[in-house]
N, C-alpha and C. Protein backbone atom coordinates (compact mmCIF):
# COMPACT_ATOMS: atom_id res chain seq x y z
N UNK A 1 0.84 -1.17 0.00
CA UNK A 1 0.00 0.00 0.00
C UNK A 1 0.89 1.24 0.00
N UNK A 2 0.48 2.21 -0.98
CA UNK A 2 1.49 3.50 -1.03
C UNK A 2 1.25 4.56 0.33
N UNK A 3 2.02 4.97 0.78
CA UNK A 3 1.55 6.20 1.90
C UNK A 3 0.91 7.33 1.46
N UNK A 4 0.09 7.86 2.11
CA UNK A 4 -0.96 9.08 2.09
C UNK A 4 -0.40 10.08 1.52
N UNK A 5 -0.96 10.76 0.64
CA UNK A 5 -0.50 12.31 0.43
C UNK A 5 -0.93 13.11 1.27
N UNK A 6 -0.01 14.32 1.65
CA UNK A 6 -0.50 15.42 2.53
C UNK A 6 0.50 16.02 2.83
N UNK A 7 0.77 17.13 3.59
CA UNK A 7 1.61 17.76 4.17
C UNK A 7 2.92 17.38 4.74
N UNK A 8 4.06 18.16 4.64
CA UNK A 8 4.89 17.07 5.59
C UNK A 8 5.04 18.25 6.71
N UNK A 9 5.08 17.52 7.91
CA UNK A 9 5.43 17.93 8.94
C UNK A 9 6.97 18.90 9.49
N UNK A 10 7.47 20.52 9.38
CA UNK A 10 9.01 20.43 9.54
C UNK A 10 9.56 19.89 10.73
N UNK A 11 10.67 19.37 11.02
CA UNK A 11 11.13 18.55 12.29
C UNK A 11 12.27 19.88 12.65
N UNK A 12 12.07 19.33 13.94
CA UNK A 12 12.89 20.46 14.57
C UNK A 12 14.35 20.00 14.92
N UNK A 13 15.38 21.11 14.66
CA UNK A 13 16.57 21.08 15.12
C UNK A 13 16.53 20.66 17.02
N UNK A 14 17.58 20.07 17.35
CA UNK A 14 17.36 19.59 18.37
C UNK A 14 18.05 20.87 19.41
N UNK A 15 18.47 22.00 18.98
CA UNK A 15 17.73 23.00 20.13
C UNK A 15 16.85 24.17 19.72
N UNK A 16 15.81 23.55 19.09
CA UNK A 16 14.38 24.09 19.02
C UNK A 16 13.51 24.04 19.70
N UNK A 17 13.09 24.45 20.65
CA UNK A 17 11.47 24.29 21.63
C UNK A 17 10.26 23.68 20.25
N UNK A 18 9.60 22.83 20.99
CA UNK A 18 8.32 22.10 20.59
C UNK A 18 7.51 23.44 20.56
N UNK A 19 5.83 23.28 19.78
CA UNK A 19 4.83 24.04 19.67
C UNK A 19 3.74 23.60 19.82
N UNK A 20 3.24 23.20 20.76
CA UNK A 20 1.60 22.81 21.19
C UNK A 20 0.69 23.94 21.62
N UNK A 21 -0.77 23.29 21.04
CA UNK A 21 -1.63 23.86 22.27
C UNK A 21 -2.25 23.53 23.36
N UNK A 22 -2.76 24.07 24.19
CA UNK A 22 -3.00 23.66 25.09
C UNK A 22 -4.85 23.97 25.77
N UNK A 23 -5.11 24.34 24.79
CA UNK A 23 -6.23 24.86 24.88
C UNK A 23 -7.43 24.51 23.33
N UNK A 24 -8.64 24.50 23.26
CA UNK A 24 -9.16 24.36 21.87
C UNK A 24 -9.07 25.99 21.31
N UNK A 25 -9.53 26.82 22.68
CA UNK A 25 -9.38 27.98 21.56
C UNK A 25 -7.53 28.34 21.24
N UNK A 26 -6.57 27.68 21.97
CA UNK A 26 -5.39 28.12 21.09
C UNK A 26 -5.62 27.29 19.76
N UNK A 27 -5.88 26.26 19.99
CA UNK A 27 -5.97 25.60 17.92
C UNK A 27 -7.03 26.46 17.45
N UNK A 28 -8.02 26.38 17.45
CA UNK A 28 -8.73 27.20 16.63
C UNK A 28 -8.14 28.69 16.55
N UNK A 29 -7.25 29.49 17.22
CA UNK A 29 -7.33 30.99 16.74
C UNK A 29 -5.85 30.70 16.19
N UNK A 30 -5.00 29.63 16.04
CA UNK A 30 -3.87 29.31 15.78
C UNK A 30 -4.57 29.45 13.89
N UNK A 31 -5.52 28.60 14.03
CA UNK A 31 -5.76 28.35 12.67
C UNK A 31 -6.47 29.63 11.80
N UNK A 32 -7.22 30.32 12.53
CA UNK A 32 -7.67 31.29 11.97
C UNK A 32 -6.50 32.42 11.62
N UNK A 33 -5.50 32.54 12.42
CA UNK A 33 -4.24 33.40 12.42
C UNK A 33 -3.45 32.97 11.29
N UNK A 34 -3.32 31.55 10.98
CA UNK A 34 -2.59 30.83 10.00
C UNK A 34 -3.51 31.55 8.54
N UNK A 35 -5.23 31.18 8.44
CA UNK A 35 -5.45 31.57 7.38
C UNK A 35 -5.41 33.13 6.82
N UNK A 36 -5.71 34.08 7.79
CA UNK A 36 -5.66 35.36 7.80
C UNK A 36 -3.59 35.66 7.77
N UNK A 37 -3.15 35.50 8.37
CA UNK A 37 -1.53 36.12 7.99
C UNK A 37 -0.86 35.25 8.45
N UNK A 38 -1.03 34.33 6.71
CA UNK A 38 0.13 33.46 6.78
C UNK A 38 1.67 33.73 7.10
N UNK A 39 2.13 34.89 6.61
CA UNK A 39 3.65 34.79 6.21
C UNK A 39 4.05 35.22 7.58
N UNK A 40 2.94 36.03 9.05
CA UNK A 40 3.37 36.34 10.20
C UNK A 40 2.83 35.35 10.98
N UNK A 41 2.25 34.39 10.70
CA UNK A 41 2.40 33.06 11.53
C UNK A 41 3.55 32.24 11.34
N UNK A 42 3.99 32.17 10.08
CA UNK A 42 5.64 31.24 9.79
C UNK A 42 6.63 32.05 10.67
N UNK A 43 6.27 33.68 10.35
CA UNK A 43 8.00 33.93 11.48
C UNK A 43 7.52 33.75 12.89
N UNK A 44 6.11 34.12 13.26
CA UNK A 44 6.17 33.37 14.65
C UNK A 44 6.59 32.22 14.77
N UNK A 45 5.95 31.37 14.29
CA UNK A 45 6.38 29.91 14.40
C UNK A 45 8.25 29.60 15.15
N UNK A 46 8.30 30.73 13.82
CA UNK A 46 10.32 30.67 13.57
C UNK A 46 10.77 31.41 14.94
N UNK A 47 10.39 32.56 15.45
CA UNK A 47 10.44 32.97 16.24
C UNK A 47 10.02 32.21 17.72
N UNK A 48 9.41 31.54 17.62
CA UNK A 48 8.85 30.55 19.24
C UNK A 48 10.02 29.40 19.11
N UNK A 49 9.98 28.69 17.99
CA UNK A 49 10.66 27.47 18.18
C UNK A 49 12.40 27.83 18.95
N UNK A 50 12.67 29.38 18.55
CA UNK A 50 14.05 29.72 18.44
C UNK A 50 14.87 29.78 19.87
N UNK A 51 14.08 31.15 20.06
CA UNK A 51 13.78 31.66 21.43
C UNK A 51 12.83 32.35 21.95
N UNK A 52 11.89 31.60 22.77
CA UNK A 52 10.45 32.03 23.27
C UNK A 52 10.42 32.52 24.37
N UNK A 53 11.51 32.87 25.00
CA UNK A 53 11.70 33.65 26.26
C UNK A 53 12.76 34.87 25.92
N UNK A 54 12.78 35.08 24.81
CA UNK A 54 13.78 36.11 24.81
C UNK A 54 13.00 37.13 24.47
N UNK A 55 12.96 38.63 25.35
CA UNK A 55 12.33 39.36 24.91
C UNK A 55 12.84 40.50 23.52
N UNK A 56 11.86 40.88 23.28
CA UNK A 56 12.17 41.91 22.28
C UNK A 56 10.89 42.51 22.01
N UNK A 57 11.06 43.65 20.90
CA UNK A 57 9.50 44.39 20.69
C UNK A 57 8.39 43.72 20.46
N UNK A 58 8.13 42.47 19.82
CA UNK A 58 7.31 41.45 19.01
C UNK A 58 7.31 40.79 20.27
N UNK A 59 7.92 40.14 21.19
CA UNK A 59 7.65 39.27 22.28
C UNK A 59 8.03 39.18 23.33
N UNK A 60 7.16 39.16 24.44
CA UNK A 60 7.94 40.05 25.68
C UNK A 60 6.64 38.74 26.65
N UNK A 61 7.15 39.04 28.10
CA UNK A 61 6.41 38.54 29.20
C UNK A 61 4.94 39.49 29.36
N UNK A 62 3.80 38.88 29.26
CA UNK A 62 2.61 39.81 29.98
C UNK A 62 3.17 40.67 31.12
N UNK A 63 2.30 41.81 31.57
CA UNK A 63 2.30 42.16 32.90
C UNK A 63 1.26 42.07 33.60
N UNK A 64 1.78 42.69 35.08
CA UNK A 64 0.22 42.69 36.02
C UNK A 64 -0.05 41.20 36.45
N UNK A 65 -1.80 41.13 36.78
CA UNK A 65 -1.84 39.54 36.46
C UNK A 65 -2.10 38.44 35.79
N UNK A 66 -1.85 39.46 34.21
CA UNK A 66 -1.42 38.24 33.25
C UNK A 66 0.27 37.61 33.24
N UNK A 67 1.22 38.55 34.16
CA UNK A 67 2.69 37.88 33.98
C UNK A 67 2.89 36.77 34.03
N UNK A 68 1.70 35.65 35.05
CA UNK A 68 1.90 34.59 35.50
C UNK A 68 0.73 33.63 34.85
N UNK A 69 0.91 32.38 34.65
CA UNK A 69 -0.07 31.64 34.37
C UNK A 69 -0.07 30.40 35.21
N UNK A 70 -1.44 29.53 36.26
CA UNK A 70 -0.80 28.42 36.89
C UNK A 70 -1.58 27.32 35.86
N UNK A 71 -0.51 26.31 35.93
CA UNK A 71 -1.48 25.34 35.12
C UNK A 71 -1.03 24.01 35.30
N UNK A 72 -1.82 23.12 36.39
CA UNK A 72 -1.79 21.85 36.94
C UNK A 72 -0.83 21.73 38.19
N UNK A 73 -0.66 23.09 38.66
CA UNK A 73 -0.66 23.73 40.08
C UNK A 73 1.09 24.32 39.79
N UNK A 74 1.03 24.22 38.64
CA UNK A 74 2.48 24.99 38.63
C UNK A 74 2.84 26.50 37.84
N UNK A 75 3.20 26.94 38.41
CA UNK A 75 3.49 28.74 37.95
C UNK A 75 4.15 29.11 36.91
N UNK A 76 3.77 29.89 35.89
CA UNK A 76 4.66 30.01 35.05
C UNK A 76 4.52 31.37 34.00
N UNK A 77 5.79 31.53 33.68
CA UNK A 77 6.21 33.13 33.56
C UNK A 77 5.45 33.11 31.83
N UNK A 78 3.55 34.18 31.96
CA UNK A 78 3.10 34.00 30.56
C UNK A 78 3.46 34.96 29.59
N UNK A 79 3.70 34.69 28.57
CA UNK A 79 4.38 35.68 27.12
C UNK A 79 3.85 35.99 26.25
N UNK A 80 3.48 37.15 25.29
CA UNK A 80 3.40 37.66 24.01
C UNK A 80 3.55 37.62 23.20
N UNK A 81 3.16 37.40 22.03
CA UNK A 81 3.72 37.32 20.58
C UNK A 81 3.36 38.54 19.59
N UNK A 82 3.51 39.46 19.34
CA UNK A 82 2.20 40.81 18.85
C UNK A 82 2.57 40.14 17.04
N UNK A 83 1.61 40.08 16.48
CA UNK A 83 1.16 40.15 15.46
C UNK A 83 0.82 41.27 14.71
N UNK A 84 0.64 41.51 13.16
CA UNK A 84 0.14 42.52 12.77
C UNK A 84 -1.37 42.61 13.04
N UNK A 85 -2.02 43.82 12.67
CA UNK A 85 -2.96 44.35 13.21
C UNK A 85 -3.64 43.72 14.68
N UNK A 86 -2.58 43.73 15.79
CA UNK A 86 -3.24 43.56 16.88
C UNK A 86 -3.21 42.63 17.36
N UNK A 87 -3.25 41.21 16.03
CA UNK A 87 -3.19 40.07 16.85
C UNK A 87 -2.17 39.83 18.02
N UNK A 88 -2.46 38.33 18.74
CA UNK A 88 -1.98 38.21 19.78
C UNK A 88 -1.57 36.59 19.83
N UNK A 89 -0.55 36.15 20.31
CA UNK A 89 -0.36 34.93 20.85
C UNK A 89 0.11 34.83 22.11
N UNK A 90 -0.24 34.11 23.20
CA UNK A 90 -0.47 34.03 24.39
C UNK A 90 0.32 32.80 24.98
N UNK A 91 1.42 32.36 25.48
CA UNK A 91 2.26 31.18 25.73
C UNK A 91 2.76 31.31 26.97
N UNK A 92 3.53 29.90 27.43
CA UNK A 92 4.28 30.05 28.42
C UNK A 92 5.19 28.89 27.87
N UNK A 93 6.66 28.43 28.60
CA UNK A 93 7.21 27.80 28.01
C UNK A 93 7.47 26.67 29.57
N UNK A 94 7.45 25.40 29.22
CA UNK A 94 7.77 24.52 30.26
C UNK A 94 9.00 23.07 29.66
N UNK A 95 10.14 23.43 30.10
CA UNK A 95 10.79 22.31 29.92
C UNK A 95 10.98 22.90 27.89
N UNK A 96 11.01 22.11 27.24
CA UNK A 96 11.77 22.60 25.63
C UNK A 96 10.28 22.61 24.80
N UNK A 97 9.13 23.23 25.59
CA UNK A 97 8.14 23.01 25.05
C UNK A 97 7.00 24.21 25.07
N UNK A 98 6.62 25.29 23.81
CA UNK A 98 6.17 26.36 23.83
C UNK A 98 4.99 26.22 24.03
N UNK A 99 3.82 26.29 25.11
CA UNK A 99 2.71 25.49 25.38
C UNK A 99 2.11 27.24 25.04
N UNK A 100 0.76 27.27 23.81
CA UNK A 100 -0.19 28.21 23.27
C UNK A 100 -1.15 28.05 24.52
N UNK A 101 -1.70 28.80 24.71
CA UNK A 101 -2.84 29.40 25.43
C UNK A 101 -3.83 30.04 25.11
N UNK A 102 -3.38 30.74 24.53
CA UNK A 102 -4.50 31.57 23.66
C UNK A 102 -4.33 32.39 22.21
N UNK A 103 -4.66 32.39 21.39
CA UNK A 103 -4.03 33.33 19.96
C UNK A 103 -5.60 34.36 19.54
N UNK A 104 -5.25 35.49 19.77
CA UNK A 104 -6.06 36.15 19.06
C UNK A 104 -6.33 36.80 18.02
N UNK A 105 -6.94 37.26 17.62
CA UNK A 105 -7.12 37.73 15.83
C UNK A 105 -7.33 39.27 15.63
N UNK A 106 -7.32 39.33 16.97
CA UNK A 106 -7.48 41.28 17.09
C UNK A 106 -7.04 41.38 18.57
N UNK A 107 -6.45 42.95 19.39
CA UNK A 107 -5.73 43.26 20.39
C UNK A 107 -6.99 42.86 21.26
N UNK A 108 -6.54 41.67 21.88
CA UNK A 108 -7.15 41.41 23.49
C UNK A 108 -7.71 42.68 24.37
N UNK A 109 -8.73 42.41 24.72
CA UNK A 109 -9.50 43.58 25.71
C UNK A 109 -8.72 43.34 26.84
N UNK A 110 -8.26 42.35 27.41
CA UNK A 110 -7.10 42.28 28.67
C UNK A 110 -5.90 42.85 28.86
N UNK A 111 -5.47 43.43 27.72
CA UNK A 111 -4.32 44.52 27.17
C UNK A 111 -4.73 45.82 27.46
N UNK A 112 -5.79 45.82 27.16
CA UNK A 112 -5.82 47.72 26.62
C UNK A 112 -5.55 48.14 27.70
């Protein structure tokens, strides 16, 4: 039997952080972000896998009390991704693994 056509998956250099979500609405606004601005979802992508804790203008730690996120009783320092027009990606990173939280498609009302 021949194997399936479809997409191939890129594999990551082995010091690349992983990209999951962790949430349904991070896949779903992951995907809506993918169809609306493709070419600034690939450099995110490129940008998370690289370094997802390094800040800069495009990606920085929340403040206030979004800085922190707990999740399965453990604390952790939550981050930014700014997108064009507003969008948003919402992460924290645990162990070599960029865990999504939330992606939005316009500037979060929890920002303003």
């Amino acid at each position: 039997m021949s194997p399936k056509k479809g997409l191939v998956a890129r594999p990551l250099k082995s010091s690349e952080f992983a990209i999951e979500h962790v949430t349904s609405q991070a896949a779903t606004g992951w995907r809506d972000i993918v169809a609306t601005q493709k070419s600034s979802a690939a450099d995110a992508w490129d940008r998370l896998t690289k370094a997802p804790n390094q800040s800069d203008p495009k990606c920085h730690q929340l403040k206030g009390q979004l800085a922190t996120i707990v999740r399965d009783g453990v604390e952790h320092d939550q981050w930014q991704y700014e997108l064009s027009g507003g969008a948003r990606i919402w992460f924290y990173v645990e162990g070599r693994t960029v865990k999504i939280v939330n992606v939005f498609t316009r500037h979060p009302n929890q920002t303003k």
